[in-house]
N, C-alpha and C. Protein backbone atom coordinates (compact mmCIF):
# COMPACT_ATOMS: atom_id res chain seq x y z
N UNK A 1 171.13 -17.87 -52.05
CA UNK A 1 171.52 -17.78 -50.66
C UNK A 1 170.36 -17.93 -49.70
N UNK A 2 169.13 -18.65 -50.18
CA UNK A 2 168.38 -18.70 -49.15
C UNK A 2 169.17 -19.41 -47.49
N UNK A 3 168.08 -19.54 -46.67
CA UNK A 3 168.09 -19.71 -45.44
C UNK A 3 167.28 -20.64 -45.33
N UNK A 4 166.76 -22.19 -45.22
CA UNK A 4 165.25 -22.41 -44.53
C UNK A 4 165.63 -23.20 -43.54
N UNK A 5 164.30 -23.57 -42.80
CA UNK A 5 164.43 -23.88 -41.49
C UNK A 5 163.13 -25.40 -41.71
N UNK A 6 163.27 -26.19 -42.17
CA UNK A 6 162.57 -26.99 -41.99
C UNK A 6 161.57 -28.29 -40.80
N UNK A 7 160.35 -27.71 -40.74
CA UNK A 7 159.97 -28.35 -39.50
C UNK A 7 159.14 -29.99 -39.80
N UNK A 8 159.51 -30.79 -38.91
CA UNK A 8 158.42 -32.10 -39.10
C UNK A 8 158.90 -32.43 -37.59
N UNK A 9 157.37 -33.68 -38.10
CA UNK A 9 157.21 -34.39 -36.48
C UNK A 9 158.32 -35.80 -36.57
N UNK A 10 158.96 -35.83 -35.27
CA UNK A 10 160.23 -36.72 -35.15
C UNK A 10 160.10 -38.40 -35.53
N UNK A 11 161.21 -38.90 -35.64
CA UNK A 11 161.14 -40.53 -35.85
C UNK A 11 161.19 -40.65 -37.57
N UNK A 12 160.84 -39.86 -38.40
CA UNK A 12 161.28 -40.00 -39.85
C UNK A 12 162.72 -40.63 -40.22
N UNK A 13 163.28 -41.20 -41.46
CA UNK A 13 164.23 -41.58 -41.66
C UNK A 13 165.46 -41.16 -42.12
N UNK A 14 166.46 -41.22 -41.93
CA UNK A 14 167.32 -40.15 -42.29
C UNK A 14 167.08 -40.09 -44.26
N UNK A 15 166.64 -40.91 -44.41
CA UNK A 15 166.68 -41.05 -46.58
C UNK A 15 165.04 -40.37 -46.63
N UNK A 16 164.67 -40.26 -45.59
CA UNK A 16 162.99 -39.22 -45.68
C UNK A 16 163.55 -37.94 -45.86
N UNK A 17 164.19 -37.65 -44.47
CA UNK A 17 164.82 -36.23 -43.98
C UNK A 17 165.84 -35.61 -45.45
N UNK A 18 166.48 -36.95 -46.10
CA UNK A 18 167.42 -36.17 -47.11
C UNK A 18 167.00 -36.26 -48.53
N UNK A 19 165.44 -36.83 -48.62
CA UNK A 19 164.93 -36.13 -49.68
C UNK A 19 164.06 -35.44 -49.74
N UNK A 20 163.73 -34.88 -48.64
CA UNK A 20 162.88 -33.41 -48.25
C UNK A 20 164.18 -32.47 -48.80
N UNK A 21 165.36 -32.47 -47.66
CA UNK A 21 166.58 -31.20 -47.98
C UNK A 21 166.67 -31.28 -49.49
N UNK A 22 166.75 -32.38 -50.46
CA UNK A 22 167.43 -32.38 -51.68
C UNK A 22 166.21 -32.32 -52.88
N UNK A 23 164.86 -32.37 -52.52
CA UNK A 23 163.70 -31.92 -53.11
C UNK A 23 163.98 -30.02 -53.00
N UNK A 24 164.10 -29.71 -51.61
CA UNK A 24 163.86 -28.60 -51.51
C UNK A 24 164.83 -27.61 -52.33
N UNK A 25 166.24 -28.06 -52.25
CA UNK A 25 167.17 -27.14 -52.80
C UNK A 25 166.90 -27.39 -54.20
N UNK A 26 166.44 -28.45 -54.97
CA UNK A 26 166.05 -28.54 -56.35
C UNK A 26 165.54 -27.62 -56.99
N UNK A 27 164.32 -27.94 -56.23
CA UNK A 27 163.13 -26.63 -56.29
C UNK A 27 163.96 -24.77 -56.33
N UNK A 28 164.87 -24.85 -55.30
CA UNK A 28 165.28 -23.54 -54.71
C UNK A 28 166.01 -23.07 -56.46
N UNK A 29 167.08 -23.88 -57.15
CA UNK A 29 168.08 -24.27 -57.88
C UNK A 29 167.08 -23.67 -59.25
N UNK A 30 166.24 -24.74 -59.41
CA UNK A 30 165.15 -24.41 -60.60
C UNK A 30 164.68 -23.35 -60.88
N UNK A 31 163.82 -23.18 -59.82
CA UNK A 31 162.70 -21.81 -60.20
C UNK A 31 163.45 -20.12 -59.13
N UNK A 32 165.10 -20.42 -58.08
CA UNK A 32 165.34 -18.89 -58.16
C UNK A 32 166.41 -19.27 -58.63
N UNK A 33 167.03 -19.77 -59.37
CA UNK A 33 168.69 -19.87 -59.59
C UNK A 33 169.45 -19.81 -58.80
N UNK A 34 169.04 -20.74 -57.51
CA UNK A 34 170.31 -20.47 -56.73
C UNK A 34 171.26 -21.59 -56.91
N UNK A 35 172.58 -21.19 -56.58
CA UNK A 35 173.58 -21.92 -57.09
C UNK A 35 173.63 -23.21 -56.32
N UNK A 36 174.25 -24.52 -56.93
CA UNK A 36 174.03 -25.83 -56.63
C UNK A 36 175.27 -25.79 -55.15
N UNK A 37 176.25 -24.66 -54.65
CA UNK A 37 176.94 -24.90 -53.13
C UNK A 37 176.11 -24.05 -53.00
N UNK A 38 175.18 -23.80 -52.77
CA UNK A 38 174.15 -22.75 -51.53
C UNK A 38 173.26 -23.06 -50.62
N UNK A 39 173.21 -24.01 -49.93
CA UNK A 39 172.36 -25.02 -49.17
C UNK A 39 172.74 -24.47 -47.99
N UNK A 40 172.02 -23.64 -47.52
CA UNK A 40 171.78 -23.21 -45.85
C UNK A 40 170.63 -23.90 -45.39
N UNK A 41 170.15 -25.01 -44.38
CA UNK A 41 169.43 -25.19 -43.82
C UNK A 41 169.21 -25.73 -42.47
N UNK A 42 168.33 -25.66 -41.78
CA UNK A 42 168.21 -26.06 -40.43
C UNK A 42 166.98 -27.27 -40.54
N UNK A 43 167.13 -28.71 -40.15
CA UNK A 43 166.13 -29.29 -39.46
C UNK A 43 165.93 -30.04 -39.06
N UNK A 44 164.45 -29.25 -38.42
CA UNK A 44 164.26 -29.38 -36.97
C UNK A 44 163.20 -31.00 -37.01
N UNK A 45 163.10 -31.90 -35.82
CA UNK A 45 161.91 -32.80 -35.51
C UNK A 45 161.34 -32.75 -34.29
N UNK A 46 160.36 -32.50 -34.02
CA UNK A 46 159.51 -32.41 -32.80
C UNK A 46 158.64 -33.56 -32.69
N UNK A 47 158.51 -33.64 -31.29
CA UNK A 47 157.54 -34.22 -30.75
C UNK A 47 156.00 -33.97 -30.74
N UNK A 48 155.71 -35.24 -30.93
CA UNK A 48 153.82 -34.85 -31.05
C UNK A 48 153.42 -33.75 -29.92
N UNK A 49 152.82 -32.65 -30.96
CA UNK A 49 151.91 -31.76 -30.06
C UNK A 49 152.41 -30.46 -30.24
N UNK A 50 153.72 -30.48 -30.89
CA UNK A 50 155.05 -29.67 -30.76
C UNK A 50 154.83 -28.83 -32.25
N UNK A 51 153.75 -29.32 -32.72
CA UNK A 51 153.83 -28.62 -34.36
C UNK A 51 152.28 -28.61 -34.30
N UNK A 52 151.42 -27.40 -34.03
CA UNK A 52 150.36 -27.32 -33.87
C UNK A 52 149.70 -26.25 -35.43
N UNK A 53 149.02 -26.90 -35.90
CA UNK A 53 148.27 -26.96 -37.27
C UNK A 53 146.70 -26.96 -37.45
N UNK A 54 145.87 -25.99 -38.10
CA UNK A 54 144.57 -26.07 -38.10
C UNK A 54 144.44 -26.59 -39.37
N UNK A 55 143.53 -27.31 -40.49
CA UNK A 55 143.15 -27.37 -41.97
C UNK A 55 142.45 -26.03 -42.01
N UNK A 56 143.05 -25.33 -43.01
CA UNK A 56 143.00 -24.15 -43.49
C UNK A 56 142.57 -23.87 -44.66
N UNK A 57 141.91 -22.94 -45.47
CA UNK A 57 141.66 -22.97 -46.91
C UNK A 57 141.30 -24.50 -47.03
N UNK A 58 140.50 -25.20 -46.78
CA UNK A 58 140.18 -26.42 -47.09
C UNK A 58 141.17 -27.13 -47.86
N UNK A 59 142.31 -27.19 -46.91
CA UNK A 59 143.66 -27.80 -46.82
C UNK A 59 143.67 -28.99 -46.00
N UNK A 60 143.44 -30.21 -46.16
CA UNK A 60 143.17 -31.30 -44.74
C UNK A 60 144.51 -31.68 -44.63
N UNK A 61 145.48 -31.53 -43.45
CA UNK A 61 146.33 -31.95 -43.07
C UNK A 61 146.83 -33.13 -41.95
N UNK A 62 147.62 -33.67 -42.26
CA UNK A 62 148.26 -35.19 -41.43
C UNK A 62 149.08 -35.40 -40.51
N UNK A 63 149.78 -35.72 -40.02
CA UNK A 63 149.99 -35.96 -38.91
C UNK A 63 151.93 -35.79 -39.64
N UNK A 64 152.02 -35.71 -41.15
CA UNK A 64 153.35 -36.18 -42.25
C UNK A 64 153.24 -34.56 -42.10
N UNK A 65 152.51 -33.27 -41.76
CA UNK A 65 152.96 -32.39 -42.01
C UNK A 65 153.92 -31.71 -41.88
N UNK A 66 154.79 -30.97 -42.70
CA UNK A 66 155.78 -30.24 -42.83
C UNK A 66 155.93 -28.68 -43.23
N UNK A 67 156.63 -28.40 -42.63
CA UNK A 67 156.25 -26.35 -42.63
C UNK A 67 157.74 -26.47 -42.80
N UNK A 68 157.68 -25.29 -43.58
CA UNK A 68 159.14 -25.32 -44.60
C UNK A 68 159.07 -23.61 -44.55
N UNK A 69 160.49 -22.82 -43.85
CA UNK A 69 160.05 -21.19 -43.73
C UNK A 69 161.63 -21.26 -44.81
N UNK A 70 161.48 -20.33 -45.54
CA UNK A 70 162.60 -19.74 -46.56
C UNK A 70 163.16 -18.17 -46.37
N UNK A 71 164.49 -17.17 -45.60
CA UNK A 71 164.52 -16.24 -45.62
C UNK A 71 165.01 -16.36 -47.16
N UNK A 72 165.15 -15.39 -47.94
CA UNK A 72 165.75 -15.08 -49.01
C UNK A 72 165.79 -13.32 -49.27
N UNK A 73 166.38 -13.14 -50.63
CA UNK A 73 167.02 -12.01 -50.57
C UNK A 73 165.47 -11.42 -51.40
N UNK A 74 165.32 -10.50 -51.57
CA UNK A 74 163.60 -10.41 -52.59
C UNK A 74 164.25 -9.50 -53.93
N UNK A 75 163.08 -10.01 -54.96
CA UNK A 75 163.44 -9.73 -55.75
C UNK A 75 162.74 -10.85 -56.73
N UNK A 76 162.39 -11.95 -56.36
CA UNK A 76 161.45 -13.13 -56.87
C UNK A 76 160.19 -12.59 -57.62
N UNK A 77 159.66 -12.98 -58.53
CA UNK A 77 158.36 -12.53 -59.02
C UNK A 77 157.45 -13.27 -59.02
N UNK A 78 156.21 -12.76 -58.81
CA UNK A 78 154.87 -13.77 -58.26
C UNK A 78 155.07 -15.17 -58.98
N UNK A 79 155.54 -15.15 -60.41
CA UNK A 79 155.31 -16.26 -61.17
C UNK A 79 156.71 -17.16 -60.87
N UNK A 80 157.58 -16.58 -60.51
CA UNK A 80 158.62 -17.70 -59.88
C UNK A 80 158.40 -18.05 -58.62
N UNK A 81 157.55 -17.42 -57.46
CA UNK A 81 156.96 -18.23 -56.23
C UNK A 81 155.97 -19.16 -56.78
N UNK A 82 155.03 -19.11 -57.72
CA UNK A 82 154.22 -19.88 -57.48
C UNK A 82 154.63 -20.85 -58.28
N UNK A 83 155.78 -20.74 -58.97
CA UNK A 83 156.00 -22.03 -59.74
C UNK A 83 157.31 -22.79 -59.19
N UNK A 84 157.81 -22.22 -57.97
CA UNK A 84 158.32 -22.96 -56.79
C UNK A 84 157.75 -23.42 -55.81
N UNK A 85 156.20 -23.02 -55.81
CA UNK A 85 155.39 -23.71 -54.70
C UNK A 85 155.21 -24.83 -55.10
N UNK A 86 154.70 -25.01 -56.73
CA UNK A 86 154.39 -26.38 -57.73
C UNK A 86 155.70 -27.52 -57.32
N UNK A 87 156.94 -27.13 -57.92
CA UNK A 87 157.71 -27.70 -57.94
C UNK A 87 158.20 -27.87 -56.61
N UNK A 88 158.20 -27.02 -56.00
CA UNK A 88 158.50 -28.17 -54.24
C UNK A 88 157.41 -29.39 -54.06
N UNK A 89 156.51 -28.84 -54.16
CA UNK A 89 155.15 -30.18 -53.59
C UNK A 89 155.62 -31.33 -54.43
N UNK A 90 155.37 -30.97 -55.75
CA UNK A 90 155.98 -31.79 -56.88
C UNK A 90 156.71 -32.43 -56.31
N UNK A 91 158.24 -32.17 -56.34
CA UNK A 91 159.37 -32.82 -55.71
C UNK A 91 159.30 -33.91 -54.79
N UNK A 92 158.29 -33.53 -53.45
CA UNK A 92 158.48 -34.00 -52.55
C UNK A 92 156.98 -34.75 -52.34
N UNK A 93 156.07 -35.04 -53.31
CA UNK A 93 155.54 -35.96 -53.46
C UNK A 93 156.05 -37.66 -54.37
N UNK A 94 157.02 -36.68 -54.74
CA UNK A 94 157.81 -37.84 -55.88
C UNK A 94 158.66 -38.68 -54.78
N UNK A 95 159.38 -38.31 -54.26
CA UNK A 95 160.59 -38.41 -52.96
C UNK A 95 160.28 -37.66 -51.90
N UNK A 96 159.49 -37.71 -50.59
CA UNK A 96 160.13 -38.92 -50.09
C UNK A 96 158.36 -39.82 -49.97
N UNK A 97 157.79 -39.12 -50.66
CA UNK A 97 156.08 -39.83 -50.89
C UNK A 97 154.89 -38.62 -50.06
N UNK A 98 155.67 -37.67 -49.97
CA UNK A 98 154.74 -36.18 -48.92
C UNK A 98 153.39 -35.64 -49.41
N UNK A 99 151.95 -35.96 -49.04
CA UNK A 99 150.97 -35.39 -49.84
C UNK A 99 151.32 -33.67 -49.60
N UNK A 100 151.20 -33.61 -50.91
CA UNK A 100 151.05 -32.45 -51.36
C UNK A 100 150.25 -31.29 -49.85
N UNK A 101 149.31 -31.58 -49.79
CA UNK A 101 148.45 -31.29 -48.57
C UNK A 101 149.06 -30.78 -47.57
N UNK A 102 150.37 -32.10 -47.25
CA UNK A 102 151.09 -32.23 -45.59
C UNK A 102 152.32 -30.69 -46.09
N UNK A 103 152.41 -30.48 -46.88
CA UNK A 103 153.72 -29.46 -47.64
C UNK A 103 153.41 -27.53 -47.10
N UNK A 104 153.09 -27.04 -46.02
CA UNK A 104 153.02 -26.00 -45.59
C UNK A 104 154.26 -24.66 -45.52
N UNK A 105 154.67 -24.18 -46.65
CA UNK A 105 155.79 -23.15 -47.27
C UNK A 105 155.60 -21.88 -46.76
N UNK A 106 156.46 -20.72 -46.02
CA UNK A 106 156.61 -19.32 -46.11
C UNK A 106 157.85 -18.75 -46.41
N UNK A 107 157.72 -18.09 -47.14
CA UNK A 107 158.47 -17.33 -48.39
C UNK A 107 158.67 -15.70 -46.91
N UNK A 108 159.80 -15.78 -47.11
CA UNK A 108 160.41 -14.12 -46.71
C UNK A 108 160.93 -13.44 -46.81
N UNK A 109 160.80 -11.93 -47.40
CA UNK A 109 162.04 -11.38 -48.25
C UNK A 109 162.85 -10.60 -47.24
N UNK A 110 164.02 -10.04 -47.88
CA UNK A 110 164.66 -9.36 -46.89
C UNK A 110 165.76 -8.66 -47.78
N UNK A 111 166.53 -7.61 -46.69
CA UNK A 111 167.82 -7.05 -48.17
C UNK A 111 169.10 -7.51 -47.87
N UNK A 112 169.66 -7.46 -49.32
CA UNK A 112 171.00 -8.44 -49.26
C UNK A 112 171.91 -7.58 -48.11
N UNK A 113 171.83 -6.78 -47.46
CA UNK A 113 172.73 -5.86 -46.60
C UNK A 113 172.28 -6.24 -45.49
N UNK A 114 171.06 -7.47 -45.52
CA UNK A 114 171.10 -8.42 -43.96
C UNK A 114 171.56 -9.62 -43.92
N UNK A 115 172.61 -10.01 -44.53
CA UNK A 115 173.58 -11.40 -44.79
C UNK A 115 174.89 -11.38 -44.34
N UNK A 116 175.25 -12.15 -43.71
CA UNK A 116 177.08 -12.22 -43.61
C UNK A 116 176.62 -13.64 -43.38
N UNK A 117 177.98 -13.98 -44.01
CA UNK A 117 177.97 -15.56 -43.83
C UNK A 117 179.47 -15.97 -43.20
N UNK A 118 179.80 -15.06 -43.01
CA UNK A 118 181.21 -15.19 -41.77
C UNK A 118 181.90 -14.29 -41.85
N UNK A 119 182.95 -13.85 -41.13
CA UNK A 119 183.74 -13.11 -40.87
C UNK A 119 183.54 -12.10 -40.45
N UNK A 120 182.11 -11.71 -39.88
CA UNK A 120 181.79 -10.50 -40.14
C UNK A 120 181.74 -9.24 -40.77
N UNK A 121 181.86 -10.13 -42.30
CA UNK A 121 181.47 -9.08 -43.12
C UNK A 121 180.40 -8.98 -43.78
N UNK A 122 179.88 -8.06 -44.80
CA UNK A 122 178.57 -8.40 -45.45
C UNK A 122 178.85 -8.61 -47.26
N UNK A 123 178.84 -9.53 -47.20
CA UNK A 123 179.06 -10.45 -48.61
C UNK A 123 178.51 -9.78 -49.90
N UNK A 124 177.42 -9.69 -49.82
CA UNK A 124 176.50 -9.06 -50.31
C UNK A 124 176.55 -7.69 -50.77
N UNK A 125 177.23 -6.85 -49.99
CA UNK A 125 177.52 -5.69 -50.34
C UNK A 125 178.85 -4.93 -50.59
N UNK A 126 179.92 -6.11 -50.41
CA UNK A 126 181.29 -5.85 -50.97
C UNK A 126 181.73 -6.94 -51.86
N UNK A 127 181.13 -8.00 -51.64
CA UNK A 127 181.46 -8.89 -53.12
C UNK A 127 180.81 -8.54 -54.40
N UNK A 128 181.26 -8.73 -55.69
CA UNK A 128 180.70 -8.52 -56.37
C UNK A 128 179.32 -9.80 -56.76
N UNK A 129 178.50 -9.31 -57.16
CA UNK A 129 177.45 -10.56 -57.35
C UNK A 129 177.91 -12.20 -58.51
N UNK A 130 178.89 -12.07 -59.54
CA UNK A 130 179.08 -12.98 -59.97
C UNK A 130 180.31 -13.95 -59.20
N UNK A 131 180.50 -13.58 -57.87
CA UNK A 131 181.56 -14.24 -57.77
C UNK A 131 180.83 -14.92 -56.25
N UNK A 132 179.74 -15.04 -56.39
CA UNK A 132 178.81 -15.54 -55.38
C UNK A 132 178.60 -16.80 -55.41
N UNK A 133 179.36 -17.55 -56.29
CA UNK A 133 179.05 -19.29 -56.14
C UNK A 133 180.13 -19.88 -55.42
């Protein structure tokens, strides 16, 4: 049941834009098990100037950069973030051609008793968990 909100700079192609989304949920699918209908996402394209970036950790970044924020429920373990950090870059150096570099990820946990996904109810805490796909 993640959430992300994906940011890049505008004019990309829509077959760029939909193998960023379909890299990303791969990744999401693989390394937390989330189920293949669980695709919540938002994204966004801005205008130059509109996505302001320093090279960081001797990180040199491009002009292709992309910041990718994930709410999710926590409960992930260090070794399944970092082997979803692999496999996103991975992904999305394969499709849609993204250096690794330009790929800027934040991970956020939160508790399942902050979710409704309509009706105003909370899913999470009156559904049972296997009937979540």
């Amino acid at each position: 049941m993640p959430f992300s909100r994906i940011d890049l700079h505008e004019g990309k192609s829509e077959s760029y834009i939909q193998a960023i989304s379909d890299g990303l949920h791969e990744a999401l699918q693989a390394c937390f098990n989330v189920p293949e209908r669980d695709r919540f996402q938002i994204i966004s394209e801005h205008k130059p100037g509109r996505i302001i970036y320093d090279d960081y950790f001797d990180v040199n970044h491009s002009d292709a950069f992309v910041l990718i924020q994930i709410t999710m429920g926590s409960g992930r373990s260090q070794a399944q973030k970092r082997a979803f950090f692999k496999r996103l870059a991975e992904n999305l150096a394969r499709s849609p051609g993204l250096r690794p570099e330009d790929l800027f990820i934040v991970l956020s946990e939160n508790a399942l008793e902050n979710w409704s996904f309509g009706n105003g109810e909370a899913h999470c805490l009156t559904v049972p968990r296997e009937m979540w796909r």
